[in-house]
C-alpha atoms as a PDB file:
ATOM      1  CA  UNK A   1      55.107 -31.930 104.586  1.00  0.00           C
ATOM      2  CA  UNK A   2      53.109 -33.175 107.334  1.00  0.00           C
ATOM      3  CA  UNK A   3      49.756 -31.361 108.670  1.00  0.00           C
ATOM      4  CA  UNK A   4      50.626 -29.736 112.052  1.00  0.00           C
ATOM      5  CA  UNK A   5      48.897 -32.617 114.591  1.00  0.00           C
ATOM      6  CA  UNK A   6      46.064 -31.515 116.835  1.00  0.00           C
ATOM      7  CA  UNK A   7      45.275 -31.771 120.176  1.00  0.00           C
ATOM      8  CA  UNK A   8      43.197 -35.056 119.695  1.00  0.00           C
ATOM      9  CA  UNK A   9      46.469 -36.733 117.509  1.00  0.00           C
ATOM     10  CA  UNK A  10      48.203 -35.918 120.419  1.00  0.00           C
ATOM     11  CA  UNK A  11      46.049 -37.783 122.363  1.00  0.00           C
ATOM     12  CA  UNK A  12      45.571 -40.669 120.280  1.00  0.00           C
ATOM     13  CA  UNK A  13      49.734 -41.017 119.397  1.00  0.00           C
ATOM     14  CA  UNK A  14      50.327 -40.723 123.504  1.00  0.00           C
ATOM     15  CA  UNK A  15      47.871 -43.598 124.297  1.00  0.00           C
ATOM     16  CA  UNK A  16      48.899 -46.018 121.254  1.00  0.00           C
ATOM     17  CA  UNK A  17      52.443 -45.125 122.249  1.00  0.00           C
ATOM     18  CA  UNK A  18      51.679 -46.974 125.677  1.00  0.00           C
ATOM     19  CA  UNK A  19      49.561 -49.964 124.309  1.00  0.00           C
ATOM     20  CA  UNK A  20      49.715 -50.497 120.601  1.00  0.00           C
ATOM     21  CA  UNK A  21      47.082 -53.500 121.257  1.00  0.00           C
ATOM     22  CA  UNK A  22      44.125 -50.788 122.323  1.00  0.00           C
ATOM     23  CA  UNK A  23      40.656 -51.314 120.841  1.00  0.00           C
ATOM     24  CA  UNK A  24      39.458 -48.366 118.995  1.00  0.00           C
ATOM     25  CA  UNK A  25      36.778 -48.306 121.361  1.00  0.00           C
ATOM     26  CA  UNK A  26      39.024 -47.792 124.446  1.00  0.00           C
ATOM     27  CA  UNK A  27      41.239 -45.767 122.320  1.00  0.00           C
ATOM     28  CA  UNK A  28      38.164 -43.240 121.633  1.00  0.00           C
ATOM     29  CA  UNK A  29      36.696 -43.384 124.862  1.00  0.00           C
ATOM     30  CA  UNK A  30      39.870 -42.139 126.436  1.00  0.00           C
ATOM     31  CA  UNK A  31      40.401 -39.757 123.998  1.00  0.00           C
ATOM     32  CA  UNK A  32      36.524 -38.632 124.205  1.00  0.00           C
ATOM     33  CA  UNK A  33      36.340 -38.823 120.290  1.00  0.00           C
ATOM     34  CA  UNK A  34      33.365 -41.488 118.718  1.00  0.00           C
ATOM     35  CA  UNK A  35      34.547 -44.576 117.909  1.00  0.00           C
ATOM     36  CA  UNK A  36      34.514 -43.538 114.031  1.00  0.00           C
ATOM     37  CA  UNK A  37      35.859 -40.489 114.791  1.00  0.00           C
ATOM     38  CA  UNK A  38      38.918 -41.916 116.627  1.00  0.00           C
ATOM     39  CA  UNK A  39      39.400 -44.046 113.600  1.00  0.00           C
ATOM     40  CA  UNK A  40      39.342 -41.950 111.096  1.00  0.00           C
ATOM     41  CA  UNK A  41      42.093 -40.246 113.070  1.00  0.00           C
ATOM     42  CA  UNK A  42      44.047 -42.845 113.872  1.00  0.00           C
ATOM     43  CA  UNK A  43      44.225 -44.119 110.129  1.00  0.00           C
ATOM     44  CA  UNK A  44      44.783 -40.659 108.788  1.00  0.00           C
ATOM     45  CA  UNK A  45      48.232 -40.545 110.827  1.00  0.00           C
ATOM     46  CA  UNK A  46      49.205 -44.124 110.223  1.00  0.00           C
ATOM     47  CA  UNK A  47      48.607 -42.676 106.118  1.00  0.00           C
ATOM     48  CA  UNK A  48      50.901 -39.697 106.451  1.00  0.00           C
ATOM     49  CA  UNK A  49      53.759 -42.222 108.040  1.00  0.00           C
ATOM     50  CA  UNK A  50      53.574 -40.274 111.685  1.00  0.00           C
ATOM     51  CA  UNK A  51      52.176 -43.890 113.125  1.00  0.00           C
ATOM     52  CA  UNK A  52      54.708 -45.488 111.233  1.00  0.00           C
ATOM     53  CA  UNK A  53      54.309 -48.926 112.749  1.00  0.00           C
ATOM     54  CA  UNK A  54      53.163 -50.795 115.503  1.00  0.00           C
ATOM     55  CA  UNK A  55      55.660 -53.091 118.030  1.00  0.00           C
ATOM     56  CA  UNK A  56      56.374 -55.475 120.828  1.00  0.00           C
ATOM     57  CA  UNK A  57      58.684 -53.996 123.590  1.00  0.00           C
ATOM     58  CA  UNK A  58      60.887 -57.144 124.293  1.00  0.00           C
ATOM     59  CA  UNK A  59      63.240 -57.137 127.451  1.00  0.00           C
ATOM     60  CA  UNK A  60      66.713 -58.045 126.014  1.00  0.00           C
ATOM     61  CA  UNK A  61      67.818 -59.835 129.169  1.00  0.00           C
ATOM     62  CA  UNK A  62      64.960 -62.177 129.469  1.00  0.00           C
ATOM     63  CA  UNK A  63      65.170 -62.837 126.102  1.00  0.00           C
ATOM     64  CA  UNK A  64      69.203 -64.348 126.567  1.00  0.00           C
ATOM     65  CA  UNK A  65      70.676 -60.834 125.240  1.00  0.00           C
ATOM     66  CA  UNK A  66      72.749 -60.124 127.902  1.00  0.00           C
ATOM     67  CA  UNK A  67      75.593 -58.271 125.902  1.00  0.00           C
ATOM     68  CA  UNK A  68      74.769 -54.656 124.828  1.00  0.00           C
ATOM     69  CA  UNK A  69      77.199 -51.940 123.515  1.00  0.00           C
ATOM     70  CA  UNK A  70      77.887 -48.905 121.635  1.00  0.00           C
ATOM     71  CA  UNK A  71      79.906 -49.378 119.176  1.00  0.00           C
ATOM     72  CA  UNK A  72      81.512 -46.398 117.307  1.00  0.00           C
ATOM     73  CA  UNK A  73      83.303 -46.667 113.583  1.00  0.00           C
ATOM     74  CA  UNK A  74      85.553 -44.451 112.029  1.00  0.00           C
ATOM     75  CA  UNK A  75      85.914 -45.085 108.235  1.00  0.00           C
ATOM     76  CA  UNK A  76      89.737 -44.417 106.899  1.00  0.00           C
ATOM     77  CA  UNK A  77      87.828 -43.052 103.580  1.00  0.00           C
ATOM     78  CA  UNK A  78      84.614 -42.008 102.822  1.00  0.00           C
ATOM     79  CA  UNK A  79      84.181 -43.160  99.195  1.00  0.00           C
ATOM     80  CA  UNK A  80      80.737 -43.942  97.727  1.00  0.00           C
ATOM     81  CA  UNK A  81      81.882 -47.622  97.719  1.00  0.00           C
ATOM     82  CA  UNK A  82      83.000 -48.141 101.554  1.00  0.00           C
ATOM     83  CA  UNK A  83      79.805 -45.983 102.301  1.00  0.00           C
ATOM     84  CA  UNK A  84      77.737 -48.124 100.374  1.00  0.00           C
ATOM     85  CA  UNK A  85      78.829 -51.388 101.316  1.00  0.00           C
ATOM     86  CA  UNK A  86      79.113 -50.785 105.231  1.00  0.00           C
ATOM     87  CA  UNK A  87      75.610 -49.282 105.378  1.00  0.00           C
ATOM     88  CA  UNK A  88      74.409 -52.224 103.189  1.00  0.00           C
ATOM     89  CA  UNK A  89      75.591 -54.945 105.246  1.00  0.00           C
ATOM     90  CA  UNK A  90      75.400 -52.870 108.594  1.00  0.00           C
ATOM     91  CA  UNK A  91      71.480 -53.024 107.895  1.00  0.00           C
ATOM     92  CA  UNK A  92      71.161 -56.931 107.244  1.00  0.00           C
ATOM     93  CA  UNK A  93      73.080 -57.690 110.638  1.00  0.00           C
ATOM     94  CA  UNK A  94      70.221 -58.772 113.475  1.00  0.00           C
ATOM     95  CA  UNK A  95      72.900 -57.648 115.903  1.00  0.00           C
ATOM     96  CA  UNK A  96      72.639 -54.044 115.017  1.00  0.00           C
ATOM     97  CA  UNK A  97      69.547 -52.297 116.319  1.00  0.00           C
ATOM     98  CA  UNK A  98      70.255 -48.652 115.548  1.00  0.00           C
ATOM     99  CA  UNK A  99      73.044 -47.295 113.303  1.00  0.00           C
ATOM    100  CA  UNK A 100      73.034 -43.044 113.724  1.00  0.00           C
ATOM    101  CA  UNK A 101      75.309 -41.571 110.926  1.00  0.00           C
ATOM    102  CA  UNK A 102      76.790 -38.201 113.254  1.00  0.00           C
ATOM    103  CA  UNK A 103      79.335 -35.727 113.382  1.00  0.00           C
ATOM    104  CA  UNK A 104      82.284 -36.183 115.627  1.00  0.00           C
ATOM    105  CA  UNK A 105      85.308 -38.327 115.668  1.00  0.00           C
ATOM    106  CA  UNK A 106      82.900 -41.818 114.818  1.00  0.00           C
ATOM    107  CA  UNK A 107      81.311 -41.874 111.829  1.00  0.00           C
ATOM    108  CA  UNK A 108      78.990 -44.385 113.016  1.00  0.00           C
ATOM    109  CA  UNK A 109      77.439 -45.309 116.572  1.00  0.00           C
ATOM    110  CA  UNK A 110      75.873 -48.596 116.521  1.00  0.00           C
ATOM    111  CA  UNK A 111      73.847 -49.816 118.844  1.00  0.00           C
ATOM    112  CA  UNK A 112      74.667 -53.662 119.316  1.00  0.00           C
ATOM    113  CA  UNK A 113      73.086 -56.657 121.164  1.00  0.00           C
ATOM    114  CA  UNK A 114      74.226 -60.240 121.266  1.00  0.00           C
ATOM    115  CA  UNK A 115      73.243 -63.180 123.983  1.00  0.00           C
ATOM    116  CA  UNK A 116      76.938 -62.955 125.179  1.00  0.00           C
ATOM    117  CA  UNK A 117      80.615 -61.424 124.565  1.00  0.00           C
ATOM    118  CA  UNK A 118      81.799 -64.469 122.831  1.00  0.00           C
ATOM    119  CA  UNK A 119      78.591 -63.561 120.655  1.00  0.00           C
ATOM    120  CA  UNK A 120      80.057 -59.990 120.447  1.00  0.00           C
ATOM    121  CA  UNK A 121      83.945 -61.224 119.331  1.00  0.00           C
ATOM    122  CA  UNK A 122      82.203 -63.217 116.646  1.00  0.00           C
ATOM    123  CA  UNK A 123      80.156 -60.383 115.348  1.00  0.00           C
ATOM    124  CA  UNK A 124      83.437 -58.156 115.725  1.00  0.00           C
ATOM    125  CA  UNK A 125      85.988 -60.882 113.295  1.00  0.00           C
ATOM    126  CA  UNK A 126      83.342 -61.981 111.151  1.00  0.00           C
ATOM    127  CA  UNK A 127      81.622 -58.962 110.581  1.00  0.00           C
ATOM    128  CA  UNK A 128      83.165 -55.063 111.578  1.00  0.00           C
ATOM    129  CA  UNK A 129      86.566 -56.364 111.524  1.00  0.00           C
ATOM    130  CA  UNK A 130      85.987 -57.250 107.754  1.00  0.00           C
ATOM    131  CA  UNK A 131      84.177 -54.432 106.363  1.00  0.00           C
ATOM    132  CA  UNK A 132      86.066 -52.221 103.784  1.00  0.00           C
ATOM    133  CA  UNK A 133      87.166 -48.863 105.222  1.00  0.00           C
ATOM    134  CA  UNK A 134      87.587 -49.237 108.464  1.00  0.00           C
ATOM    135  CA  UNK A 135      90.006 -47.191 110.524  1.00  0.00           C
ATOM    136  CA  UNK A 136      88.780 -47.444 114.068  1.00  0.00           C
ATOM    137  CA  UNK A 137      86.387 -49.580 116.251  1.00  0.00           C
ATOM    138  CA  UNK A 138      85.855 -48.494 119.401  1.00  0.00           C
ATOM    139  CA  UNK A 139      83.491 -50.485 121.805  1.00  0.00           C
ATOM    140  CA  UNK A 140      81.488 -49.374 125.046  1.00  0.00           C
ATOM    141  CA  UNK A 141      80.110 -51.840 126.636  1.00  0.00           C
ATOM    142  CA  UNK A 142      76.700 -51.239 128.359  1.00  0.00           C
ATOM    143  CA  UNK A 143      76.725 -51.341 132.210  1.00  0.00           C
ATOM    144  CA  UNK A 144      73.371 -50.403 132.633  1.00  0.00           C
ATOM    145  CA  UNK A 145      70.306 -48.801 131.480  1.00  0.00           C
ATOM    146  CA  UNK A 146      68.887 -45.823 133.257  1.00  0.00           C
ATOM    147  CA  UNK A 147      66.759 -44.362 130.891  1.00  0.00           C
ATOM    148  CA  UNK A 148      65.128 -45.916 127.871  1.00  0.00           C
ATOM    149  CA  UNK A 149      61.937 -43.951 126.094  1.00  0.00           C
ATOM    150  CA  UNK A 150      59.948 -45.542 123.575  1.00  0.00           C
ATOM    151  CA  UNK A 151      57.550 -43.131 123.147  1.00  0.00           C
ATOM    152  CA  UNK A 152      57.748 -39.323 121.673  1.00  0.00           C
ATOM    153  CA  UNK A 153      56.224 -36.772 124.615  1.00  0.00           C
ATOM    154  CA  UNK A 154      54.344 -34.630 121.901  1.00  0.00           C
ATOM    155  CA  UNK A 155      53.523 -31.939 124.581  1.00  0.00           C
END
């Protein structure tokens, strides 16, 4: 169990949430802590996992990743095996950049990127369309993005 996080971890998380690449110095001196202080702090939650790592924000388009979707899967059984081996290989796949396990009709939502949709059909026969278990793929493609948080509001 994690310590409850104070006012000034508050502080610190919103500010690293916005630049990751802050100097501890700037970090304190916006979070009116001493430099050691802020630190200390700042390694403390990176130790109990709550700064669990630190990231580039890339912009898919400009990067040639034009084609984003939500894809849900229903499995036709859930046996250890077809569990095991979709999350397995679901995991090594660069085109996957979230898989939620939820309740519902889809078993899985994943949360897909490729440079194109030939890219996608690809990734759909060589990959989903082989996996053991599968009962139902359904695909929604991505129009566009109106809201997209990376960072926690901690209050």
């Amino acid at each position: 169990m994690h310590p409850a996080l104070t006012d000034q971890d508050k502080q610190i998380l919103a500010v690293i949430q916005r630049d990751g690449r802050i100097s501890n110095q700037d970090l304190a001196d916006l979070t009116a802590m001493s430099a050691s202080a802020c630190w200390r702090r700042v390694r403390a939650l990176e130790e109990t996992g709550v700064i669990a790592r630190y990231v580039g924000i890339v912009d898919a388009r400009r990067a040639g990743m034009a084609f984003h979707a939500m894809v849900h899967v229903k499995l036709n059984r859930h046996s250890r095996d077809n569990v095991t081996a979709f999350l397995d290989r679901v995991q090594r796949r660069h085109e996957v950049l979230d898989c939620f396990a939820t309740s519902g009709d889809a078993d899985y939502h994943l949360r897909v990127l490729c440079p194109d949709l030939d890219a996608y059909n690809v990734f759909l026969e060589t990959f989903l369309f082989d996996l053991p278990g599968i009962a139902n793929i359904q695909t929604n493609i991505v129009l566009k993005q109106i809201k997209h948080e990376t960072a926690i509001d901690l209050g």
